[in-house]
Protein backbone atom coordinates (compact mmCIF):
# COMPACT_ATOMS: atom_id res chain seq x y z
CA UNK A 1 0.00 0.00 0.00
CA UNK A 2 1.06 3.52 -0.80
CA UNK A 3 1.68 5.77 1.87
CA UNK A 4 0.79 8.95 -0.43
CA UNK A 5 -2.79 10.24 -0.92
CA UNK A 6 -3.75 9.13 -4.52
CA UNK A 7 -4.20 12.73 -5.70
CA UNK A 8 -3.30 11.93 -9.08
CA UNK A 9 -3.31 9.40 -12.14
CA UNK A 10 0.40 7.80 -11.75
CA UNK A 11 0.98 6.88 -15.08
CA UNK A 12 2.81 3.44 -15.58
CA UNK A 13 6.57 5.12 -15.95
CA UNK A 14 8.93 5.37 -13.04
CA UNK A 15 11.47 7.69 -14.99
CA UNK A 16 15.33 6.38 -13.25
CA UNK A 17 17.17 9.29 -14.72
CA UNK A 18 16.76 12.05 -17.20
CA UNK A 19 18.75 14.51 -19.52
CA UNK A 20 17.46 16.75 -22.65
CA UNK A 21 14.33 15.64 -23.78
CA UNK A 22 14.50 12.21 -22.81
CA UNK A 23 13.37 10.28 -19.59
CA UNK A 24 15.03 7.03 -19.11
CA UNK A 25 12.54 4.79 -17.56
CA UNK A 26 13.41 2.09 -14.42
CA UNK A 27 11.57 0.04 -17.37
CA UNK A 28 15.01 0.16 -19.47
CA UNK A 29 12.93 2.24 -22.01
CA UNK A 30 13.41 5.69 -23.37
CA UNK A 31 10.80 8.14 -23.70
CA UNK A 32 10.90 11.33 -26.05
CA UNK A 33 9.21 13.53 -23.46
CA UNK A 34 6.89 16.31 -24.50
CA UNK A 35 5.57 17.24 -21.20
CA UNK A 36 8.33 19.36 -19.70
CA UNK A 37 7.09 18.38 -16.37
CA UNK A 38 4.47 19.99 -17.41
CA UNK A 39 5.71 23.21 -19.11
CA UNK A 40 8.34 23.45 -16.42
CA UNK A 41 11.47 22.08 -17.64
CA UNK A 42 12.18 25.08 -20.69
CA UNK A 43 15.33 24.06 -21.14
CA UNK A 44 14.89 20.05 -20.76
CA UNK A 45 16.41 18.11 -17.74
CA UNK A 46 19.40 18.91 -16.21
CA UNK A 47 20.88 21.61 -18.48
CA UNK A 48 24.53 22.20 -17.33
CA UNK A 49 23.99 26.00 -17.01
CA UNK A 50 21.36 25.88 -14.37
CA UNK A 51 23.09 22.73 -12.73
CA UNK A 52 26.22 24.45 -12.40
CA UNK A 53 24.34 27.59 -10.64
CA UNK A 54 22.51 25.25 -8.27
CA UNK A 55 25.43 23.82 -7.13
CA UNK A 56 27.30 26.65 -6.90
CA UNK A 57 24.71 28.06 -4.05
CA UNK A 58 24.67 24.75 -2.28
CA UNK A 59 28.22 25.18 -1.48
CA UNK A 60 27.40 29.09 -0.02
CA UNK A 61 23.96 28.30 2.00
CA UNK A 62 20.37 26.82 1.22
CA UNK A 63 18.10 28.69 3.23
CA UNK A 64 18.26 31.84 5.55
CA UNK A 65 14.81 33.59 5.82
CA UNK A 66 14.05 36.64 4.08
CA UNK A 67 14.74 38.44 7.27
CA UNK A 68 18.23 38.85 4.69
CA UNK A 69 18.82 40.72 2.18
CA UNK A 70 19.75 37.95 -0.61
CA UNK A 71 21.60 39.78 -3.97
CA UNK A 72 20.81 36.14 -5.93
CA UNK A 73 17.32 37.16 -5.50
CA UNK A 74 17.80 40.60 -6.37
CA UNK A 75 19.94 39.33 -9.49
CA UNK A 76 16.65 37.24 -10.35
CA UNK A 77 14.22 40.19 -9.79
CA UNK A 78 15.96 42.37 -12.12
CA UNK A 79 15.77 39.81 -14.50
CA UNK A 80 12.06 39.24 -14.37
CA UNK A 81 11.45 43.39 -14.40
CA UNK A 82 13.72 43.83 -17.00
CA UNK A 83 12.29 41.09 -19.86
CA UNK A 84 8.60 42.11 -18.76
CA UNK A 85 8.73 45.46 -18.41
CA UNK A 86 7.21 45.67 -15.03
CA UNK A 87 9.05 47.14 -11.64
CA UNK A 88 8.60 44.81 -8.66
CA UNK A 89 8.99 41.39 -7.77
CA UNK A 90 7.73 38.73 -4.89
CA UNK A 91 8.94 35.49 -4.95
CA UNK A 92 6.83 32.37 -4.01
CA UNK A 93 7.32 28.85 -4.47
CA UNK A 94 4.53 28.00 -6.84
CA UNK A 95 2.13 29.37 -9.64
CA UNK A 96 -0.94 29.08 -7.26
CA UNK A 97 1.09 30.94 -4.62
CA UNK A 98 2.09 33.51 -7.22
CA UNK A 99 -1.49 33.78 -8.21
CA UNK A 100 -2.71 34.09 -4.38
CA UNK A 101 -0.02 37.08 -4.22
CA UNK A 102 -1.81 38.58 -7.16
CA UNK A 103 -5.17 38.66 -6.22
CA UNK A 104 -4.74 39.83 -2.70
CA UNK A 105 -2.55 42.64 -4.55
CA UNK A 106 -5.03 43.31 -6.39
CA UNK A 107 -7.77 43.97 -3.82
CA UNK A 108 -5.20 45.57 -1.57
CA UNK A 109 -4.40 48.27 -4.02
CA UNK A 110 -8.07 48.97 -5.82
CA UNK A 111 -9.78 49.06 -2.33
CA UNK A 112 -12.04 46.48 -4.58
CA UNK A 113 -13.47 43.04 -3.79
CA UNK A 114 -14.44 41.39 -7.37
CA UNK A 115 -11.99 39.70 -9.85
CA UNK A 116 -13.15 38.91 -13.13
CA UNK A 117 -11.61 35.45 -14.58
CA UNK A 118 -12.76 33.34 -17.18
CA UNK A 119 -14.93 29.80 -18.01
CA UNK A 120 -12.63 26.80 -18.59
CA UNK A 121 -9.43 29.34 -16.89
CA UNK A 122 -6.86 27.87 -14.64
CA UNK A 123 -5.51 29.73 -11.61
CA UNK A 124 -4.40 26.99 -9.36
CA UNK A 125 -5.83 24.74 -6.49
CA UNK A 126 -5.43 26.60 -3.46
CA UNK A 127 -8.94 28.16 -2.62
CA UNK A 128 -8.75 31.58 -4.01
CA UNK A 129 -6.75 29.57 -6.97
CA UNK A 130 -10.07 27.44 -7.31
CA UNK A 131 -12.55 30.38 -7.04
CA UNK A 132 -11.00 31.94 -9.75
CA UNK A 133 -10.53 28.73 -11.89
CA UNK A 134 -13.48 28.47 -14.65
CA UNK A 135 -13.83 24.97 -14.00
CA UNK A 136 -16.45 23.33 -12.04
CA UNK A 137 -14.67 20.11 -12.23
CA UNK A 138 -11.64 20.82 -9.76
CA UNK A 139 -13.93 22.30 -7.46
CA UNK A 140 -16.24 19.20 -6.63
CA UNK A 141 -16.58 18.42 -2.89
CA UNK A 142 -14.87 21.30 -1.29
CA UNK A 143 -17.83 23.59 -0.46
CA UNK A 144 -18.90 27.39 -0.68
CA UNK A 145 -16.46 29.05 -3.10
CA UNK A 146 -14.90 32.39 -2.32
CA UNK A 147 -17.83 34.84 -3.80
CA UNK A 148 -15.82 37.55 -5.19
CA UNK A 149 -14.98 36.30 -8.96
CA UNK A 150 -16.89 36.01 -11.42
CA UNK A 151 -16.31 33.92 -14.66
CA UNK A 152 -17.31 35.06 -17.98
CA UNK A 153 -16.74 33.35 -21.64
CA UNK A 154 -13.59 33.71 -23.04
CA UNK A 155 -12.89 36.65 -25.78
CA UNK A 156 -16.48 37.84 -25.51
CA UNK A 157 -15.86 41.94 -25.04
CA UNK A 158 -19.79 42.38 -24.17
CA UNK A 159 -19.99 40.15 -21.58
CA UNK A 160 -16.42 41.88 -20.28
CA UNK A 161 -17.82 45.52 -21.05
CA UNK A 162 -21.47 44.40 -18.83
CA UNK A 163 -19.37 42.97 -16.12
CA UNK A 164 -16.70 45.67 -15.20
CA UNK A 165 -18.17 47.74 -12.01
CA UNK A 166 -16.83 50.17 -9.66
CA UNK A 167 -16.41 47.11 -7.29
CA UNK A 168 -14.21 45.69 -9.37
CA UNK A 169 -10.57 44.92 -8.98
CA UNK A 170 -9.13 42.89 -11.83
CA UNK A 171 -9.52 41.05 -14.41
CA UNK A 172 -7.60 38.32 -14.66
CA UNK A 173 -6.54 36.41 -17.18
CA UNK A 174 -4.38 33.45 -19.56
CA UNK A 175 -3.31 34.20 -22.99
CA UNK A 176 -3.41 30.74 -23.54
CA UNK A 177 -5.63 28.72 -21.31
CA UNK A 178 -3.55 25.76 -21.06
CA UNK A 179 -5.09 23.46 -18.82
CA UNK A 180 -8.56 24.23 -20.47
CA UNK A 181 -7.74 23.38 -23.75
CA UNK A 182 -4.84 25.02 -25.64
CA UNK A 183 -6.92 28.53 -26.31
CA UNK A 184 -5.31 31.36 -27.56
CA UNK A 185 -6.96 35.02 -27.12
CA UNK A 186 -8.22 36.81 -29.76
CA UNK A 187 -6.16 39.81 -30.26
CA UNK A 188 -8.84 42.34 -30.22
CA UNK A 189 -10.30 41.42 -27.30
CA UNK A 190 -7.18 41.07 -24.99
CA UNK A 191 -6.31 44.81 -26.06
CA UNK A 192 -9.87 46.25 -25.79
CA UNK A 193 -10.07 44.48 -22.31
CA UNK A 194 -6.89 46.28 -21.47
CA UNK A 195 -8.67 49.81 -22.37
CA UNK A 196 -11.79 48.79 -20.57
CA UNK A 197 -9.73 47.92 -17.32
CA UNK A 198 -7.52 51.09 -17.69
CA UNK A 199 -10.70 53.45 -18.48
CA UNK A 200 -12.19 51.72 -15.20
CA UNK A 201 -9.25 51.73 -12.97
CA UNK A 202 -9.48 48.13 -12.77
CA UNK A 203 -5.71 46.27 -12.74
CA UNK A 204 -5.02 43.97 -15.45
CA UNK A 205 -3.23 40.42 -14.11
CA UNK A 206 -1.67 38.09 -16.86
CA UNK A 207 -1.33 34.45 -15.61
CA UNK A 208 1.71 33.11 -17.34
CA UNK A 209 2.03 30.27 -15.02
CA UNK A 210 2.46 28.35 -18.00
CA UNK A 211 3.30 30.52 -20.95
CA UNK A 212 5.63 32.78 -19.38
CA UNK A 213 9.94 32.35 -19.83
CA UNK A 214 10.09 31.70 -23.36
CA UNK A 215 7.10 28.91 -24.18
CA UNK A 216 5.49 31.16 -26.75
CA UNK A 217 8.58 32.43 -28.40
CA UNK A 218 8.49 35.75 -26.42
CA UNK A 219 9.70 36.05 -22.84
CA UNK A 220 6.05 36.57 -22.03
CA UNK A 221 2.99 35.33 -24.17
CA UNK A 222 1.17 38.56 -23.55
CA UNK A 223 4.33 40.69 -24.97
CA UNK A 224 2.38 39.24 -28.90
CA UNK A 225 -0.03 41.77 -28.16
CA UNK A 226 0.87 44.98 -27.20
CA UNK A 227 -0.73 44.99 -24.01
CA UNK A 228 0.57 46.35 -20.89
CA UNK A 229 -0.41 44.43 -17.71
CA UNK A 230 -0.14 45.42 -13.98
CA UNK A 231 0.29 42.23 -12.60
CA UNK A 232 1.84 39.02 -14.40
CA UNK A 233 2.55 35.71 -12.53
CA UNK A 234 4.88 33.44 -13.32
CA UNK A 235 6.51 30.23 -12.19
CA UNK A 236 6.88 26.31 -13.71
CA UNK A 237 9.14 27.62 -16.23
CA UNK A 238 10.87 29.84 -13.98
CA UNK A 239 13.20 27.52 -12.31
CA UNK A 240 13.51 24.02 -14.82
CA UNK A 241 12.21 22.39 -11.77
CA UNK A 242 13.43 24.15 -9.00
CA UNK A 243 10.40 25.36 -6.95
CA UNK A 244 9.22 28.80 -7.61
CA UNK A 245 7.18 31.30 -8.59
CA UNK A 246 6.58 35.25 -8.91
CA UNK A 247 4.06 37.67 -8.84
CA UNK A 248 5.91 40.81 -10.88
CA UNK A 249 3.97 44.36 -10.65
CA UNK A 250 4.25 47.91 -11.66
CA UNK A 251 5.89 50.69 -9.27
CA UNK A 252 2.94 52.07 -8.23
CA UNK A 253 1.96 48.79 -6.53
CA UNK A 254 4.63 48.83 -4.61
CA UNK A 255 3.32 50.66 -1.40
CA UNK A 256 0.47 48.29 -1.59
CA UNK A 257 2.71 45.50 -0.49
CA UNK A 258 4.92 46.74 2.57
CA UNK A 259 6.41 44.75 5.58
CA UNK A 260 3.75 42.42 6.73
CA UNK A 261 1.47 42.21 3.84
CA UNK A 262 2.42 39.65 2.14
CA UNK A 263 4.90 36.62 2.66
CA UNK A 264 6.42 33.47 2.45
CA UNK A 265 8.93 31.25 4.24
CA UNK A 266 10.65 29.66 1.42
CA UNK A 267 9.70 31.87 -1.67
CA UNK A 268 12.62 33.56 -2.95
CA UNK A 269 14.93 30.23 -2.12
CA UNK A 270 18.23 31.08 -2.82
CA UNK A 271 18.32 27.76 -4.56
CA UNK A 272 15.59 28.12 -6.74
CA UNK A 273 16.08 31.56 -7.61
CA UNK A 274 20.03 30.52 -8.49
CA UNK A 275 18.41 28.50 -10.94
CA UNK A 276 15.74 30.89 -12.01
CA UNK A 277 18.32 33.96 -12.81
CA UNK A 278 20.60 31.07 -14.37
CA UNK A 279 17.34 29.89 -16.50
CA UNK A 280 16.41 33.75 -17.71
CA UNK A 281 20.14 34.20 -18.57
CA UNK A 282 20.12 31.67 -21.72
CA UNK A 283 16.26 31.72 -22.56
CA UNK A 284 15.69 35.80 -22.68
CA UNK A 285 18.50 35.72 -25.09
CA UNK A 286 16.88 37.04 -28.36
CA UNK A 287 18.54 34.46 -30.67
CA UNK A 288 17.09 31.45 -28.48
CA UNK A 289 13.74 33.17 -28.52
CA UNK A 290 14.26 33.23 -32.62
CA UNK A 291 14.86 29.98 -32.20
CA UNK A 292 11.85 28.58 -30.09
CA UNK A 293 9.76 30.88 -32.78
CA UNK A 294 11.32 28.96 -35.27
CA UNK A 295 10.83 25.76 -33.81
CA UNK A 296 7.16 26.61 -32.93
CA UNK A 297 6.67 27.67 -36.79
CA UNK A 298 7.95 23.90 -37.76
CA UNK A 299 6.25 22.06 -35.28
CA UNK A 300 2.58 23.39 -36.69
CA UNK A 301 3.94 22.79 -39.92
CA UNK A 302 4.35 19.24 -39.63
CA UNK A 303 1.40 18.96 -37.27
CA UNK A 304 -0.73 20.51 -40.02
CA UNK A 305 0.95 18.29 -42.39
CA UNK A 306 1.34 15.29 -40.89
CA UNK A 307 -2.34 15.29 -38.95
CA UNK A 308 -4.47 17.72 -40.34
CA UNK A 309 -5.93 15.35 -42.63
CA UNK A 310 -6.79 12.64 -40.00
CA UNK A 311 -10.62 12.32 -39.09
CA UNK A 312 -10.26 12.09 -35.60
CA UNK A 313 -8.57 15.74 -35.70
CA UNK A 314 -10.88 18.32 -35.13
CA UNK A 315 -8.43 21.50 -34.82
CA UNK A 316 -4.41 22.27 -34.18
CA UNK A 317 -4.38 25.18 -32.02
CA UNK A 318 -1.04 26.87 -30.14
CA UNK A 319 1.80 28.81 -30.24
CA UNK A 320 5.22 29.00 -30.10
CA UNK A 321 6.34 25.35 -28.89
CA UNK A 322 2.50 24.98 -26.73
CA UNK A 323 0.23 22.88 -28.97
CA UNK A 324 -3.17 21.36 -28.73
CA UNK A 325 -4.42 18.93 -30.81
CA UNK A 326 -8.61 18.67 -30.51
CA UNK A 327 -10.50 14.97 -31.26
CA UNK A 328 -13.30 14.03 -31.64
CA UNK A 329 -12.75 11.10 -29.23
CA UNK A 330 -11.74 10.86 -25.91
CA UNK A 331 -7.58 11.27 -25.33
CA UNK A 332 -6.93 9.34 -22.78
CA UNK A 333 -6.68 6.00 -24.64
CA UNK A 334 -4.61 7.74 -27.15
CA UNK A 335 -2.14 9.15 -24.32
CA UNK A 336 -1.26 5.87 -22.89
CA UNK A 337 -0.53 4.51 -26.65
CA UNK A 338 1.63 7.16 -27.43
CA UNK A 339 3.50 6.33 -23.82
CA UNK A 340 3.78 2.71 -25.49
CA UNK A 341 5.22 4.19 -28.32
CA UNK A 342 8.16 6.27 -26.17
CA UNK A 343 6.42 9.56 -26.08
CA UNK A 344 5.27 11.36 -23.52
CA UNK A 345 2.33 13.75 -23.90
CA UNK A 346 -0.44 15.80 -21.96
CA UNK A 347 -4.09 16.16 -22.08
CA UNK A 348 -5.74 19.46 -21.89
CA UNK A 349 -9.78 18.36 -21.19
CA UNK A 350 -11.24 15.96 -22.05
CA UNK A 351 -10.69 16.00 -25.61
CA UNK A 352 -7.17 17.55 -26.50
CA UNK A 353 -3.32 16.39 -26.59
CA UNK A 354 -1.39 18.81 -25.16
CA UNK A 355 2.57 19.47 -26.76
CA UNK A 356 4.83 21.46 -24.29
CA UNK A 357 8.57 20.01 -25.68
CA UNK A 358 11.31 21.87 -24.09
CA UNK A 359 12.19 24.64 -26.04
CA UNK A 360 15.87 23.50 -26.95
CA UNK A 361 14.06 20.75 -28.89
CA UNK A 362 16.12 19.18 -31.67
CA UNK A 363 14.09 19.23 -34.94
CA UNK A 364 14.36 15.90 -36.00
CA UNK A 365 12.29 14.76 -32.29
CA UNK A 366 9.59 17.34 -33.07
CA UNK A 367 9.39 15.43 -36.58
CA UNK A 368 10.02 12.03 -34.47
CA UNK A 369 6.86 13.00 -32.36
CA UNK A 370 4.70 13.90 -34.69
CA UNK A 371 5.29 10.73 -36.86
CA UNK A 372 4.69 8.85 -33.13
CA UNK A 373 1.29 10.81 -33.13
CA UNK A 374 0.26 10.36 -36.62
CA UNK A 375 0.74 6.66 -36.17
CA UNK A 376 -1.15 6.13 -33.23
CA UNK A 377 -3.89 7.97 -34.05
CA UNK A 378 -4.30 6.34 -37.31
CA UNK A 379 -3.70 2.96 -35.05
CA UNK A 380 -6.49 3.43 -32.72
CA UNK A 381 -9.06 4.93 -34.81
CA UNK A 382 -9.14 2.04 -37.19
CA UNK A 383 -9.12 -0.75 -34.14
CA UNK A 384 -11.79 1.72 -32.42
């Protein structure tokens, strides 16, 4: 018997080791993973830069309290300011605990109470990470929600323009809502949203949880727009693994979140954020970020290619290296074929495989997943 809660699926892998884009299972298989640890290992597993940094700090000290002044996390916060454009940085240890830092932001500095997400969103599992969440599913069986969001569909302005009152604080939002189905904002709406919020004096909070360092091509998915944000959060990516997250903010927030406001025992690690400034160093470069555009470009090539013919597709939706494939059948059966098959992918609902390949991906193992893909679904919809 297990001695951990069964909170999740386990699939049937027990990875023993892992490097680049490959997991090397206890199994004596090899699996072409296309998970990232779910969007969080960027730069695949165990690059030498960020190794090198991590140990590095281990040798100097793990943990002191942020009673200290750390410069490694000052280093890191400059980073995150600088390739966003914002001012002001707190570190947590997760995306929900980035988005928790948010919202109470939020409300501290409006004076507000309601936060305006959206239907089939995903802000984390904490409760004010599930009230916000647009997803009834994840909220089964733990009672009264918090009652101050509200969740409209996504890109519909009038339902935005009716919605926005003096009460509220934010609006809060994914430029790709990942976990609900690889959808990508419509352009007009994410910049007339960012009027109506500004005309309002409502504060505008990007969730890049999962798009943010580099998975759309940009540092930040919401930098394809022209938008400017008040609030972004940001984590998986952040550290390749090592545990943290961010809540990054404009100047003017800054009073809004004085001594005793806000905090966290281990957020701002000097571990994780050795790894996170390490991380931002080589992805924040503009020639890899040419690079994962270029990479994203082929990959929807060959998945347009290569699947768009194939009954069972419905629609190929993404950007940059963050794909979702729609069917018109159910994925799971699909995902643990392609496992059989040595690649490892996501599901995003109920319907839709889910690509997040670290975004040093050699080009011949986006064409070697693909092929994997096309097989399988060709496989199973004929036995089917």
């Amino acid at each position: 018997m297990s001695h951990l809660f069964p909170t999740y699926q386990r699939w049937e892998i027990e990875p023993a080791k892992a490097s680049g884009s490959v997991i090397y299972g206890k199994d004596g298989l090899e699996y072409l993973d296309f998970t990232s640890g779910i969007g969080v290992c960027n730069l695949g597993h165990r690059p030498e830069a960020v190794e090198q940094a991590v140990k590095e700090q281990l040798e100097l000290f793990w943990h002191v309290s942020n009673l200290f002044p750390q410069s490694i996390q000052e280093e890191a916060a400059e980073k995150l300011a600088k390739a966003s454009g914002l001012d002001c940085v707190f570190f947590a240890n997760s995306g929900a605990e980035a988005n928790e830092a948010a919202i109470k932001l939020a409300k501290k500095a409006t004076g507000r109470k309601k936060i305006i997400t959206f239907l089939q969103s995903f802000h984390g599992r904490t409760f004010a990470g599930m009230a916000a969440t647009g997803q009834e599913k994840i909220k089964h069986g733990f009672g009264r929600m918090l009652e101050t969001f509200v969740h409209l569909p996504f890109n519909d302005l009038e339902a935005l323009k009716n919605e926005i009152d003096s009460d509220t604080a934010a609006v809060m939002i994914e430029i790709v809502q990942g976990e609900g189905g690889i959808h990508v904002v419509n352009e007009e709406f994410i910049k007339e949203a960012g009027n109506i919020c500004k005309e309002n004096g409502v504060l505008l909070i990007v969730d890049e949880i999962q798009t943010g360092i580099g998975r759309t091509g940009k540092p930040f998915a919401f930098q394809h727009f022209g938008i400017s944000p008040d609030i972004i959060t940001v984590a998986k990516g952040l550290g390749n693994g090592l545990p943290i997250g961010a809540a990054v903010g404009k100047a003017e927030l800054r009073e809004h979140f004085g001594p005793g406001s806000h905090g966290s025992t281990f957020g701002g690690n000097p571990i994780s954020t050795a790894a996170a400034s390490a991380v931002m160093d080589i992805i924040f470069e503009d020639e890899f970020l040419k690079g994962v555009s270029a990479k994203g470009d082929t990959l929807f090539q060959l998945l347009d290619k290569e699947l768009g013919g194939l009954e069972v597709v419905t629609e190929i939706r993404g950007i940059g290296l963050m794909a979702g494939i729609e069917l018109s059948a159910a994925v799971q059966p699909f995902l643990s074929e392609l496992r059989k098959s040595g690649l490892i992918a996501l599901p995003a609902g109920e319907k839709v495989i889910r690509l997040l390949p670290p975004l040093n991906v050699r080009t011949e193992d986006l064409q070697k997943a693909v092929n994997i893909i096309k097989e399988i679904l060709i496989k199973q919809t004929v036995t089917a």
